[in-house]
N, C-alpha and C. Protein backbone atom coordinates (compact mmCIF):
# COMPACT_ATOMS: atom_id res chain seq x y z
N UNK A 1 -8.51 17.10 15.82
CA UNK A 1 -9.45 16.66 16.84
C UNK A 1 -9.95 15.24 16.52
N UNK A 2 -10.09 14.86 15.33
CA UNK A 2 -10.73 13.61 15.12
C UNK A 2 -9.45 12.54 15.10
N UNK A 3 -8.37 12.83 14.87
CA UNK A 3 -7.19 12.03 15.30
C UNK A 3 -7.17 11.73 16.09
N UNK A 4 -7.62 13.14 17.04
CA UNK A 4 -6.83 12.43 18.58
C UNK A 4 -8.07 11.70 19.24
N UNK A 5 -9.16 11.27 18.53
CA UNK A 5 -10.39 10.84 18.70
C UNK A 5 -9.92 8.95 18.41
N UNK A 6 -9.74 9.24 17.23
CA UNK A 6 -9.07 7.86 16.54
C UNK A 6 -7.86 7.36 17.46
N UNK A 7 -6.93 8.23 17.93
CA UNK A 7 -6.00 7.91 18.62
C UNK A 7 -6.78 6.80 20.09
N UNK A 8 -6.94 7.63 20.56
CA UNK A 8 -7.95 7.26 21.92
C UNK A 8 -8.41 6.25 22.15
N UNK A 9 -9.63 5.80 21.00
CA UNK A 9 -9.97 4.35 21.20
C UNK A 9 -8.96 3.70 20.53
N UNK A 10 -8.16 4.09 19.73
CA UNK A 10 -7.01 2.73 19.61
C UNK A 10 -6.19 2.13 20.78
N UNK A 11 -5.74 3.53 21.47
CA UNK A 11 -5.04 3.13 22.50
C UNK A 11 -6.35 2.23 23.80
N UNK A 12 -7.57 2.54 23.93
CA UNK A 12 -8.21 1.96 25.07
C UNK A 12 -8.51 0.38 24.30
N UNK A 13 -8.51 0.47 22.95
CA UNK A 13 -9.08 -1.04 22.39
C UNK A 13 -7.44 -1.96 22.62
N UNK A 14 -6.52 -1.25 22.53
CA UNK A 14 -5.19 -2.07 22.22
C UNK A 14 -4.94 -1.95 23.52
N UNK A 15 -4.36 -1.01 24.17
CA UNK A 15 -3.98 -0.86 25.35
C UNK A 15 -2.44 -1.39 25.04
N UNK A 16 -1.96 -0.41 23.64
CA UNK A 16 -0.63 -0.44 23.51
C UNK A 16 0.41 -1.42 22.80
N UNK A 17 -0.68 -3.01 22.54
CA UNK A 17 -0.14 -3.72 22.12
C UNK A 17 -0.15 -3.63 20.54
N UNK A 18 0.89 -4.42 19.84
CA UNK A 18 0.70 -4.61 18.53
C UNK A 18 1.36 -5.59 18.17
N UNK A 19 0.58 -6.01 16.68
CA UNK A 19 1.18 -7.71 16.40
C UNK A 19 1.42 -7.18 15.17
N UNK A 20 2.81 -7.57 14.83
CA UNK A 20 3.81 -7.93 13.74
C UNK A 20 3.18 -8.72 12.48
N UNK A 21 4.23 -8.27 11.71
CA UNK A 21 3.62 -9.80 10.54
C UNK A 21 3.60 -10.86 10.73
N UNK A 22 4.24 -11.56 11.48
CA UNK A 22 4.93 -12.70 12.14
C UNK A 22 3.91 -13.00 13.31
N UNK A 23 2.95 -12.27 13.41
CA UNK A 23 1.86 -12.26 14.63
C UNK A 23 2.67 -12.38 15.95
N UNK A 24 4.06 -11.73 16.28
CA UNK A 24 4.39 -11.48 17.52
C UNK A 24 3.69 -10.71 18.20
N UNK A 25 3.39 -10.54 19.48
CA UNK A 25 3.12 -9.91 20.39
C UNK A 25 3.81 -8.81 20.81
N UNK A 26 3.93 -6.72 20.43
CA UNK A 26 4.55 -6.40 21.10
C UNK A 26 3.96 -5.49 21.89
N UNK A 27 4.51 -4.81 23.14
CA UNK A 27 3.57 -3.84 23.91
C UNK A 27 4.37 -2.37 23.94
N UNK A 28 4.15 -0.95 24.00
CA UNK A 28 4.68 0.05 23.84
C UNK A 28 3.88 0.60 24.70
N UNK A 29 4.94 1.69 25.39
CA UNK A 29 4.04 3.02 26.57
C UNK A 29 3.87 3.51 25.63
N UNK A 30 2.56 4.65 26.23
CA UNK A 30 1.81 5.20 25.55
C UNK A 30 2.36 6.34 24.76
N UNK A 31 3.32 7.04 24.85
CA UNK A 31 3.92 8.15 24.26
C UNK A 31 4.59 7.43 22.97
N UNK A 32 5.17 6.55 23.31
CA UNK A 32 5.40 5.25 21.87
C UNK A 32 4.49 5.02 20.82
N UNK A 33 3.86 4.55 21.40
CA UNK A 33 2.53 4.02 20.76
C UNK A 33 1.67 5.25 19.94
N UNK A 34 1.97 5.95 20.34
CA UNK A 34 1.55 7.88 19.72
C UNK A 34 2.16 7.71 18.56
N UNK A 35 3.09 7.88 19.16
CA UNK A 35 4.33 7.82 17.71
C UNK A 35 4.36 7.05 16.67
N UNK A 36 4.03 5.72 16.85
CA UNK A 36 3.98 4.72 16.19
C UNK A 36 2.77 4.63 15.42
N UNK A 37 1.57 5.31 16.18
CA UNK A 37 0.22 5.13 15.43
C UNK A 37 0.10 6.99 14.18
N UNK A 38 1.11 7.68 14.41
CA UNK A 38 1.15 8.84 13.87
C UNK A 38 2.07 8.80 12.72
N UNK A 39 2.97 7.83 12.57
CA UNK A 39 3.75 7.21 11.57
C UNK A 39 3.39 7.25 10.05
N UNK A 40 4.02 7.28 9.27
CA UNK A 40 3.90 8.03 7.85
C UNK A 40 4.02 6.43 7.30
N UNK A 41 3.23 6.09 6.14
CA UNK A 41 3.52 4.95 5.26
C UNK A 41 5.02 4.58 5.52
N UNK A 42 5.65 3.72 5.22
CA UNK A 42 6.45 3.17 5.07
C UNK A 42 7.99 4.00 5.56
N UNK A 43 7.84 4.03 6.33
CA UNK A 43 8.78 4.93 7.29
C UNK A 43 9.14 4.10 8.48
N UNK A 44 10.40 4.60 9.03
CA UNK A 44 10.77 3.64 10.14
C UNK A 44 11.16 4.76 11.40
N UNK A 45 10.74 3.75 12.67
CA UNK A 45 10.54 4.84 13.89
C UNK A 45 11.52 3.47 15.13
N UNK A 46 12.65 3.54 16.01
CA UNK A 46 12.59 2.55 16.96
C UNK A 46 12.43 3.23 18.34
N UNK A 47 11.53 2.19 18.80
CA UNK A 47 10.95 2.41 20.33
C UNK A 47 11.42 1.09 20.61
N UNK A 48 11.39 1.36 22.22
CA UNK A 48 11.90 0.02 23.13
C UNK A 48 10.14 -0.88 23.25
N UNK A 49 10.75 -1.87 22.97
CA UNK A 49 9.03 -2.82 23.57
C UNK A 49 9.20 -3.20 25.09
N UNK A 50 7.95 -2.98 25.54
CA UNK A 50 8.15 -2.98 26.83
C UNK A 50 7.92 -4.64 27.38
N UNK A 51 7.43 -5.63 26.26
CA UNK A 51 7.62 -6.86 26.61
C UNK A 51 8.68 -7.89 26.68
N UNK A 52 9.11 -6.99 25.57
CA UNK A 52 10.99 -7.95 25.01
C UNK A 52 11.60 -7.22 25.99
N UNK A 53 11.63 -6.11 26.45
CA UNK A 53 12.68 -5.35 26.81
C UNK A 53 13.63 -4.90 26.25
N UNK A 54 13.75 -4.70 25.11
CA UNK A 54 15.13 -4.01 24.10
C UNK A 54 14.07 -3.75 23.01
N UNK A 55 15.02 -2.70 22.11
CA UNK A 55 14.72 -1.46 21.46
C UNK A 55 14.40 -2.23 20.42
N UNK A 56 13.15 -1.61 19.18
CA UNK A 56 12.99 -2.55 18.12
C UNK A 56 12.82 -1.54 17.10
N UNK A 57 12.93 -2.05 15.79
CA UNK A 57 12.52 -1.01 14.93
C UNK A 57 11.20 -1.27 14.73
N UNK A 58 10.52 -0.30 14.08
CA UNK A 58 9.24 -0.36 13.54
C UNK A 58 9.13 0.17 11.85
N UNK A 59 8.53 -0.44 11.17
CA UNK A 59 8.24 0.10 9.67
C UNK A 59 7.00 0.23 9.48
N UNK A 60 5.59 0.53 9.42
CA UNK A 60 4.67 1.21 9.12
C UNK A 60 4.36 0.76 7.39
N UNK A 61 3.73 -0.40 7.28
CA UNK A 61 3.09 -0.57 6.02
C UNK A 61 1.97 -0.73 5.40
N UNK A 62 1.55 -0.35 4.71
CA UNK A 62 -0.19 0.79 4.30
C UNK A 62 -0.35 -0.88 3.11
N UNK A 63 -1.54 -1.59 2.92
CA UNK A 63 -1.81 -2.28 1.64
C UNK A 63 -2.95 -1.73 1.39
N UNK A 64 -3.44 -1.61 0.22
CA UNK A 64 -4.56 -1.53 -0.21
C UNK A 64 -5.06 -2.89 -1.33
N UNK A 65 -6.25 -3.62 -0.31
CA UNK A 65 -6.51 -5.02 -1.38
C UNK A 65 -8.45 -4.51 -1.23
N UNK A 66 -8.67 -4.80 -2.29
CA UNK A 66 -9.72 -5.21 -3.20
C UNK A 66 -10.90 -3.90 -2.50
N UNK A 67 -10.30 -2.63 -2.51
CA UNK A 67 -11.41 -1.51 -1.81
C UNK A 67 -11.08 -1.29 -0.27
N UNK A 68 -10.13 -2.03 0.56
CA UNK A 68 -10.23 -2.08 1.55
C UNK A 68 -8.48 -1.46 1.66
N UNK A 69 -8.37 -0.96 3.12
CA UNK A 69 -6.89 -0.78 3.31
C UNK A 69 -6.40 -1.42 4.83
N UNK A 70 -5.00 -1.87 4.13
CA UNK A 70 -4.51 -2.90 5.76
C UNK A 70 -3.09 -2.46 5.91
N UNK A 71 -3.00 -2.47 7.18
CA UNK A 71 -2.02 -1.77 7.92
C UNK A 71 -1.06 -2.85 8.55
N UNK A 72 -0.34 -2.90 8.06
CA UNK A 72 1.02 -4.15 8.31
C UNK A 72 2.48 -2.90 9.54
N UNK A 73 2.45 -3.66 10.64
CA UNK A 73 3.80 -3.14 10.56
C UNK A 73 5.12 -4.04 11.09
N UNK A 74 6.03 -3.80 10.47
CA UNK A 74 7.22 -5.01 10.67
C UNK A 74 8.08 -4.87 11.84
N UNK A 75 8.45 -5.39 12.51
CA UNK A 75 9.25 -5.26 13.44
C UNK A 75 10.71 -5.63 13.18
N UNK A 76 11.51 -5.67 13.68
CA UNK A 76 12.71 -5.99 13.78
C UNK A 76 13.76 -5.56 14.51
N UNK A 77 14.72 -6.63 14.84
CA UNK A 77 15.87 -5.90 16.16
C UNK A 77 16.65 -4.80 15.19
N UNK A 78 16.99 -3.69 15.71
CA UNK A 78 18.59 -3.41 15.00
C UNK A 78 19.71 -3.13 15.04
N UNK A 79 20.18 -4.15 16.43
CA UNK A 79 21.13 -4.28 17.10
C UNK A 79 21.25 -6.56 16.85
N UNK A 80 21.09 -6.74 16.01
CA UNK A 80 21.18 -8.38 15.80
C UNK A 80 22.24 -9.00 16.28
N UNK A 81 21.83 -9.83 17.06
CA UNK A 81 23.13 -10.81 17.92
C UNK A 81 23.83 -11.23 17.04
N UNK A 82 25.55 -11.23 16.84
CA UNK A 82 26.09 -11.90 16.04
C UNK A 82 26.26 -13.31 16.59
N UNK A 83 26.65 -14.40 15.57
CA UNK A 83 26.61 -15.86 15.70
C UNK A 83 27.96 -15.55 16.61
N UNK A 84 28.38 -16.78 17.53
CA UNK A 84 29.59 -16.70 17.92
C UNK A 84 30.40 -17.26 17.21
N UNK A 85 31.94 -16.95 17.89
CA UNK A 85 33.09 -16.92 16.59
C UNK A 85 33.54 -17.92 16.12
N UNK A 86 33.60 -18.87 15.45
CA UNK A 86 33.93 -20.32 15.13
C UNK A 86 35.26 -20.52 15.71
N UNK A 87 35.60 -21.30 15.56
CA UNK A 87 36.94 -22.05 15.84
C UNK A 87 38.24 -21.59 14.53
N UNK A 88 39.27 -21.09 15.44
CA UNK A 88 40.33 -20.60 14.57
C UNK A 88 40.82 -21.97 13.91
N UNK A 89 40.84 -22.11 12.71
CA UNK A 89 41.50 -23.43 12.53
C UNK A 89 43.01 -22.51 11.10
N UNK A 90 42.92 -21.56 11.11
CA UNK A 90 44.25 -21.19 10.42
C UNK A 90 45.45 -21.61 11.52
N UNK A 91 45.22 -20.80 13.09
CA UNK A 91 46.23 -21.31 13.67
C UNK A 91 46.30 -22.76 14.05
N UNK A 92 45.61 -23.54 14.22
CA UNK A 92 45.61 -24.99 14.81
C UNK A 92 46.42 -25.65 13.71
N UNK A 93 46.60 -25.22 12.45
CA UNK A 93 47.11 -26.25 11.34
C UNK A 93 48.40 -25.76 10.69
N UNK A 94 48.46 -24.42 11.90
CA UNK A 94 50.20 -24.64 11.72
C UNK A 94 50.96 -25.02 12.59
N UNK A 95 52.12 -25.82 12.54
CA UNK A 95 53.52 -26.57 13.41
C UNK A 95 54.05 -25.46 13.56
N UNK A 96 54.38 -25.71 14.74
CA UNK A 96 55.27 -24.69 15.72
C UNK A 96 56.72 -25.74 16.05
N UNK A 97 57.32 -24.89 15.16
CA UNK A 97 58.93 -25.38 15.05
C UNK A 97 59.47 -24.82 16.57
């Protein structure tokens, strides 16, 4: 009961959003955002952000500095665009007899 108390005003104070280490901006529906705020230390969960539009991971990281505790969580794609393909130069530098 007091979770889903804690839950509640997180979701009405955030209204879903959350910022990265990187202080990105991301936003999650609310059944996401459940999930994400119910998340175990250092554990990984991916939901789609509803601002990027594609799926992101999430990691969930707990610090504890000087009496106090801070809640980091990382984002990241995990589907990463590969670079495009360079230039074949094995075939270009052979003669064609």
């Amino acid at each position: 009961m007091i979770l889903e108390t804690l839950f509640s005003m997180a979701i009405f104070i955030t209204g879903g959003h959350l910022i990265d280490t990187k202080l990105g901006l991301h936003h999650y529906s609310d059944e996401d955002y459940k999930e994400i705020f119910y998340l175990k230390n250092n554990k990984s969960i991916s939901k789609k952000c509803i601002r990027h539009s594609k799926v992101e991971t999430l990691k969930k990281v707990r610090h504890t500095r000087e009496g106090g505790s801070q809640t980091d969580f990382q984002i990241s794609d995990p589907y990463p665009t590969q670079d495009t393909s360079q230039q074949d130069t094995f075939n270009s530098q052979r003669t064609n007899h």
